[in-house]
Protein backbone atom coordinates (compact mmCIF):
# COMPACT_ATOMS: atom_id res chain seq x y z
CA UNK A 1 43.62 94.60 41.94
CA UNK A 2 42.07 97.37 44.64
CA UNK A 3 43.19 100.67 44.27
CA UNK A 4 44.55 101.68 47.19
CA UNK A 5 43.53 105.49 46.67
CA UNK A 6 39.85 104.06 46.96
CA UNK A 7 40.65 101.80 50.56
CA UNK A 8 41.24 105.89 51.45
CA UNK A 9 38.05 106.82 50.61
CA UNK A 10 36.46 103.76 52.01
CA UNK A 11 38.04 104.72 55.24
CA UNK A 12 37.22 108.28 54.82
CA UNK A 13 33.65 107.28 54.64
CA UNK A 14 33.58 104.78 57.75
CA UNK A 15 34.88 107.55 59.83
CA UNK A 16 32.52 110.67 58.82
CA UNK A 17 29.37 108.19 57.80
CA UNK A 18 28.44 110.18 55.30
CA UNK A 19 29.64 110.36 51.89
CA UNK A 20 29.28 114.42 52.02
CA UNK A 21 31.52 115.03 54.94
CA UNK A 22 33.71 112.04 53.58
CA UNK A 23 34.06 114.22 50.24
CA UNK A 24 34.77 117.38 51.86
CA UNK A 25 37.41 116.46 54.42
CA UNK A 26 39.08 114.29 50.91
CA UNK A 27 38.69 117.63 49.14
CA UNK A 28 36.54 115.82 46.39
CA UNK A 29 33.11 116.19 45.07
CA UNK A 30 30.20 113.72 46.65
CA UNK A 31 29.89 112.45 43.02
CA UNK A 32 33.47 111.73 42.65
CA UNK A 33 33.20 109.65 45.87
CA UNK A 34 30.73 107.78 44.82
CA UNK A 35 32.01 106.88 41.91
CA UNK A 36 35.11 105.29 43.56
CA UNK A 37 33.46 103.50 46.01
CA UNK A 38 30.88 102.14 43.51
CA UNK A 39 34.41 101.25 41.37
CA UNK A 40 35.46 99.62 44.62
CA UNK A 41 32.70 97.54 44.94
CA UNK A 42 33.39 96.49 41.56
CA UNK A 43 36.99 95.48 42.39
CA UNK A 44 35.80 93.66 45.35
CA UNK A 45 32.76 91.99 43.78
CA UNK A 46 31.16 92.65 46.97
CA UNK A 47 28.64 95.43 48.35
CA UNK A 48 30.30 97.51 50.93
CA UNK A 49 28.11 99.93 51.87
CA UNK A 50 24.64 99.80 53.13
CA UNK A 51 22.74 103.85 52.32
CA UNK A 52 20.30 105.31 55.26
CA UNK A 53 18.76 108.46 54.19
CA UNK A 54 21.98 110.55 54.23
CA UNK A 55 24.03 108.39 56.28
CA UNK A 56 26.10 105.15 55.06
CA UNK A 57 27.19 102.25 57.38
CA UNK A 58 29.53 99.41 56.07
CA UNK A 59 28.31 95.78 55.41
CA UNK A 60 30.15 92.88 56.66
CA UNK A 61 32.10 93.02 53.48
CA UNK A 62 32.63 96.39 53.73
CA UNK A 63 34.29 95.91 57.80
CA UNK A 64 36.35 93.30 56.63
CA UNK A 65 37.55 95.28 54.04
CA UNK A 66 38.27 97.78 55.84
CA UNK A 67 40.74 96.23 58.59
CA UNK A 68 42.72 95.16 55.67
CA UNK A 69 42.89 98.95 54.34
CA UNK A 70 44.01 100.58 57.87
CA UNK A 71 47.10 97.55 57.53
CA UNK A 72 47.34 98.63 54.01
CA UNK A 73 47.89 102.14 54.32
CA UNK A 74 49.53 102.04 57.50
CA UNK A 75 51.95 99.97 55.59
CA UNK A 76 52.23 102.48 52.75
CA UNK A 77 52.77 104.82 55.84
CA UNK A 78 55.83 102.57 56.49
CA UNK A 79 57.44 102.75 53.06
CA UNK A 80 57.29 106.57 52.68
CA UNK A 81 59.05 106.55 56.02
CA UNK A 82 61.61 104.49 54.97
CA UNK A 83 62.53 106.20 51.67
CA UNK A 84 62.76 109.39 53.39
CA UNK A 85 64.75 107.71 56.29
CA UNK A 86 66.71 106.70 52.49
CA UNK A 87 67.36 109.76 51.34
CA UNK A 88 67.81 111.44 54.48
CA UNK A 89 64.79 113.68 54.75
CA UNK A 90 65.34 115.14 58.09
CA UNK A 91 64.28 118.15 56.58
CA UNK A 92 60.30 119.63 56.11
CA UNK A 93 57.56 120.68 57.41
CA UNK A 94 55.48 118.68 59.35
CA UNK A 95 51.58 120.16 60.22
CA UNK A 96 50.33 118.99 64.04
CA UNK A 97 46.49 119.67 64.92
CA UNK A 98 46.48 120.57 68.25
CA UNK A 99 44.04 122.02 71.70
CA UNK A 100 44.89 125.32 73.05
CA UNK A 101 46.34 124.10 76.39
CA UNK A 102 47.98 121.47 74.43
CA UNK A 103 50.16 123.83 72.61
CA UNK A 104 50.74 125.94 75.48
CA UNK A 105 52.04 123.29 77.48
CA UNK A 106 54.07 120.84 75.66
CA UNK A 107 53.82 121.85 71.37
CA UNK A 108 55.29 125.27 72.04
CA UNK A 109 58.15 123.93 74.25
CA UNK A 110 58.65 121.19 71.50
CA UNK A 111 59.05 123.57 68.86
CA UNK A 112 61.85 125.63 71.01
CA UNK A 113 63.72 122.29 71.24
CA UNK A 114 63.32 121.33 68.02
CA UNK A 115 64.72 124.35 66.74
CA UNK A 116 67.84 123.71 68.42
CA UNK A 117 67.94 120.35 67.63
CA UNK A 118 66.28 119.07 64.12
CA UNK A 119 66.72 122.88 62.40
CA UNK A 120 65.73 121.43 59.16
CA UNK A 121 62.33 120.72 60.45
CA UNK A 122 59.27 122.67 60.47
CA UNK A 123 56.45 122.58 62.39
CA UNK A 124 52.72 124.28 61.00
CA UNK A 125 50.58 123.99 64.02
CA UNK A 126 46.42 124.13 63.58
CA UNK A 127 44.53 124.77 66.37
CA UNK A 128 41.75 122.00 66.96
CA UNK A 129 39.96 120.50 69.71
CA UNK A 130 40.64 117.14 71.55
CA UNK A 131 38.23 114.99 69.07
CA UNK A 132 38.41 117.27 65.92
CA UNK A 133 42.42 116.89 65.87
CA UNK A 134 42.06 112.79 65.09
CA UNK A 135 39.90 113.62 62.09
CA UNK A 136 41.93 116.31 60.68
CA UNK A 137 44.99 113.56 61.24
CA UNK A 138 43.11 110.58 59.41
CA UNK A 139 42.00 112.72 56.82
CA UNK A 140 45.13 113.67 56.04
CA UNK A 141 45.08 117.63 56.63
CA UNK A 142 47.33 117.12 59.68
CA UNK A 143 51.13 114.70 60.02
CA UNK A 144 50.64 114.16 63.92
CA UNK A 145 47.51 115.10 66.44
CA UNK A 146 47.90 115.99 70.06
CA UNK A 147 43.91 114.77 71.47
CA UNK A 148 42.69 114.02 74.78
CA UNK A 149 41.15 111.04 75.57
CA UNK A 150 37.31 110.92 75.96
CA UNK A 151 34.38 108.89 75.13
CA UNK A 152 34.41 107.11 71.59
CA UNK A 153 37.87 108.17 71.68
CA UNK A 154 40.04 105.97 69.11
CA UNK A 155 41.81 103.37 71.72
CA UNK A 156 45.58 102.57 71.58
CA UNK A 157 44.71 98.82 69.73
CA UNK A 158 42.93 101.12 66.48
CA UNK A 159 44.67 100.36 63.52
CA UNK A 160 44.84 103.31 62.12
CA UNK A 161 46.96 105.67 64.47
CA UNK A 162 50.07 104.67 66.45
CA UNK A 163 49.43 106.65 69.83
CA UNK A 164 51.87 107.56 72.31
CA UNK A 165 50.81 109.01 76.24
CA UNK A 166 51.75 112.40 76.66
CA UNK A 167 50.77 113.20 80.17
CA UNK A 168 47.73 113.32 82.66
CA UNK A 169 46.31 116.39 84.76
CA UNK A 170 43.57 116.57 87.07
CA UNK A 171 40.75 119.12 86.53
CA UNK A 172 40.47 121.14 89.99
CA UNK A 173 37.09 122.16 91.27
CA UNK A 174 36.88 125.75 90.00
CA UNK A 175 33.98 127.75 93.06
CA UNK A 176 32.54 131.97 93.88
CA UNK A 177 35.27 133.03 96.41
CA UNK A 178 31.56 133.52 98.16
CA UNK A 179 30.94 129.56 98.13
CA UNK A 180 30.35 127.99 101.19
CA UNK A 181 32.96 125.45 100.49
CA UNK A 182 35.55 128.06 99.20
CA UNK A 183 37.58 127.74 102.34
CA UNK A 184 37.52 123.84 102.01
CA UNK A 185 41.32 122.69 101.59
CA UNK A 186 39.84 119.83 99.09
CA UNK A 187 36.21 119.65 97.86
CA UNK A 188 33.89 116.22 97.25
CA UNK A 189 32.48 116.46 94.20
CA UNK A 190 29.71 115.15 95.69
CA UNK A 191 29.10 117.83 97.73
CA UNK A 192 28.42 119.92 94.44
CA UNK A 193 25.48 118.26 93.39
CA UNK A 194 22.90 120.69 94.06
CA UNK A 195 24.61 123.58 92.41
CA UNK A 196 24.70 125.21 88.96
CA UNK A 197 27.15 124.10 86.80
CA UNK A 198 29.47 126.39 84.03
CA UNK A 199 31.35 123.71 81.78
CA UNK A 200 31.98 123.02 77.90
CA UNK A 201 29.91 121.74 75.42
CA UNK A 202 28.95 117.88 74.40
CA UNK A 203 31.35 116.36 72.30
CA UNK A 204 34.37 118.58 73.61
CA UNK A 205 36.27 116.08 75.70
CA UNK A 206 36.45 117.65 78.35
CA UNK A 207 32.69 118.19 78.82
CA UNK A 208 32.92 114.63 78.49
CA UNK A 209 35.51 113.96 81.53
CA UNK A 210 33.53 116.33 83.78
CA UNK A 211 30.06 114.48 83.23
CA UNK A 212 31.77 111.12 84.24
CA UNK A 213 33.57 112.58 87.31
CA UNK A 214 30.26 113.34 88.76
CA UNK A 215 28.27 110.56 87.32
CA UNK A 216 31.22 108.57 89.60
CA UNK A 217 30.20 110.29 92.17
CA UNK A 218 26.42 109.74 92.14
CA UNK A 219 24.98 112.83 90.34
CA UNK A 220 24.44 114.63 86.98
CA UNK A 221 25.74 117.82 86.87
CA UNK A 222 23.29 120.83 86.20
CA UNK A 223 24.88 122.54 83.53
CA UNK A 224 23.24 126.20 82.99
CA UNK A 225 26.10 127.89 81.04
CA UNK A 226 28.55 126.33 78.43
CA UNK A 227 31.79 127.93 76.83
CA UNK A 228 34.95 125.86 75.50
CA UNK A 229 37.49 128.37 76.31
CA UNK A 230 38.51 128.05 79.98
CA UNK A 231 38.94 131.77 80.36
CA UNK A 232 35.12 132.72 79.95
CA UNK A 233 34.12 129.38 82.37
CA UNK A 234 36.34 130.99 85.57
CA UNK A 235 35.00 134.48 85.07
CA UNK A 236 31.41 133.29 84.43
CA UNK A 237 31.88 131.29 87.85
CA UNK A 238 33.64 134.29 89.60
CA UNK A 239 30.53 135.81 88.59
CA UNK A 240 28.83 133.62 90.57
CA UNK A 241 27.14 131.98 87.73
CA UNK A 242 28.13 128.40 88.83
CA UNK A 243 31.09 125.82 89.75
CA UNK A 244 33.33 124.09 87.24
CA UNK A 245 35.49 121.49 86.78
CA UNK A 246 39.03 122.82 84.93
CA UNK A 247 42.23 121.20 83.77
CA UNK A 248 44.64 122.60 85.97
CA UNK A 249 47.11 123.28 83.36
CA UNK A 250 44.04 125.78 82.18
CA UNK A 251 44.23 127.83 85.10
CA UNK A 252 47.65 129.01 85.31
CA UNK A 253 48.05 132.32 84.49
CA UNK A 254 44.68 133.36 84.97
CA UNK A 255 43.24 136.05 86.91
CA UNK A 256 41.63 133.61 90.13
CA UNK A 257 41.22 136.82 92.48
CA UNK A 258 37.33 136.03 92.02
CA UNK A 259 37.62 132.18 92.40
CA UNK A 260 38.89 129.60 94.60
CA UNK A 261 40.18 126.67 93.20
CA UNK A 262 40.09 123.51 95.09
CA UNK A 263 41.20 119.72 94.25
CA UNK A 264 39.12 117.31 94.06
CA UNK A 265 38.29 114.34 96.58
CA UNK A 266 36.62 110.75 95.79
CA UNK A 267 35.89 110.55 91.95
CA UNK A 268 38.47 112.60 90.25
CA UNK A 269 38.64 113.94 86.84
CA UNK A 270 41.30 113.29 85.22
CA UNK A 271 42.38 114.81 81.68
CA UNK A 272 44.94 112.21 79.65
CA UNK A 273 46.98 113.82 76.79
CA UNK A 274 48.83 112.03 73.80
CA UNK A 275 50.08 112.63 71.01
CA UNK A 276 49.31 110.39 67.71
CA UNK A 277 50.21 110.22 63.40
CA UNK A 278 49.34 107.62 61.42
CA UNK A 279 49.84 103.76 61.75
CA UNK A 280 53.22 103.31 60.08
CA UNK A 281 54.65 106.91 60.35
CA UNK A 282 55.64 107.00 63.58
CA UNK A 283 59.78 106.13 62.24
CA UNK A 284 59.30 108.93 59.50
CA UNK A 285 62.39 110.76 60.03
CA UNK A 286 60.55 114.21 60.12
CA UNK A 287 57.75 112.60 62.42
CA UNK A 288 59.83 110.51 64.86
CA UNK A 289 61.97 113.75 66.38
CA UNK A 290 58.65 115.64 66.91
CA UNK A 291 57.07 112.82 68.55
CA UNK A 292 60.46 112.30 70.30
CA UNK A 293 59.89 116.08 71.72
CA UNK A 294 56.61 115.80 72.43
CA UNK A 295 57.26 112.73 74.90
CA UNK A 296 60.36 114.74 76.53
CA UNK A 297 57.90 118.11 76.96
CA UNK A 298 55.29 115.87 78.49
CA UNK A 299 57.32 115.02 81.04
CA UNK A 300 58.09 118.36 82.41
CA UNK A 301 54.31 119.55 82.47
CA UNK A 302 54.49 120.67 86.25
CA UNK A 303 51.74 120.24 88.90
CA UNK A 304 50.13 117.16 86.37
């Protein structure tokens, strides 16, 4: 019979591909890892994982095994969500991972209306980027994520979340007040090829969305400067530093006396928002209401 505490381990593994970052997001030694997935091997009679220096990739065995483990703990997932739907658990605390703007714009909202509405439940909110929000959710440190799509991104057929679309923005083109496009009603990306470039870092989403935008449109952005925090790119390009590319959910309530901001003609950025929990806790009866107000605050992002 295969443990099913070890199919979490396995799975831990396949997503960090290591067994040191596997052990630390589980909260267990590297040695204690090991030993369960050597015990799962045992169970299995098969050889799951192949070693590489410090990184581990799953055999064959180990990726069929594995598609059976997201069904089999998203169908665990299930059954706690139906004995608390049982005994009428519409009352807890409930721990989403979340991106700044994300929580501005629709987790704050959702906690207002939740409040109101589901005053049993409690919400614990982490802040995390777009990507690291997934992990923090399949590792268990988090109930629900709210992520941004981007490249490698989990896709809605995984079988290991249940996802559900939030909303979409477009980034605006973010220029010096001095630029000579500033007084442009729209600006071609294009048209920015040449210049200096002030966006986030690789692997943050939205770095991601930007370098596709402009890749669209025939170029590869120069970026000189990086910063994650949307407040630091628009002053670093109303210093003249540069041009960005910026959700435009991240520019309200900025100071933009030393910018112009501009949409965006042709290829167009676009940042798409969702929320997600685990395959098989979406009908939790602490989960569903969140997810519920989530979907209803997404709707009512303005300007997206």
């Amino acid at each position: 019979m295969i443990d099913p505490r070890r199919l979490r381990i396995l799975r831990a593994v396949a997503d960090h591909r290591t067994v040191t970052a596997a052990a630390a997001a589980l909260y267990l030694t590297p040695s204690a890892v090991s030993q369960q997935l050597a015990a799962l091997e045992q169970e299995t009679g098969h050889t799951l994982l192949h070693r590489s220096g410090r990184g581990v990739r799953l055999t064959a065995a180990g990726e069929i095994l594995l598609a059976h483990a997201h069904e089999v703990l998203a169908q665990l997932e299930r059954a706690e969500a139906e004995l608390a739907a049982y005994a009428g658990g519409a009352a807890g605390e409930v721990t989403v991972a979340a991106f700044a703007t994300g929580i501005a714009e629709v987790l704050a909202p959702a906690i207002a209306r939740l409040s109101r509405e589901y005053p049993g439940i409690r919400l614990r909110v982490r802040d995390a980027e777009g990507d690291q929000s997934l992990l923090q959710l399949l590792d268990g440190e988090a109930d629900l994520a709210l992520a941004v799509e981007y490249r490698g991104a989990p896709g809605a057929d995984d079988g290991r979340l249940s996802v559900i679309p939030l909303y979409a923005e477009p980034f605006d083109a973010v220029l010096p007040a001095g630029h000579p496009l500033a007084d442009l009603p729209a600006v071609a990306l294009a048209d920015l090829s040449d210049a200096e470039w002030v966006g986030q870092y690789p692997g943050n989403p939205c770095h991601d969305v930007t370098l596709l935008a402009c890749e669209l449109a025939g170029f590869q952005p120069r970026f000189v400067h990086s910063s994650d925090d949307f407040r630091a790119v628009t002053a670093l390009v109303g210093a003249g530093a540069g041009v960005a590319l910026v959700p435009r959910s991240a520019l309200r309530g900025m100071d933009l006396k030393e910018v112009r901001v501009r949409p965006v003609t042709g290829p167009s950025a676009t940042r798409r928002v969702f929320a997600a929990t685990r395959r098989g806790a979406e009908t939790h009866p602490l989960i569903a209401p969140v997810l519920a107000a989530l979907s209803r605050e997404g709707e009512r992002v303005p300007g997206c």
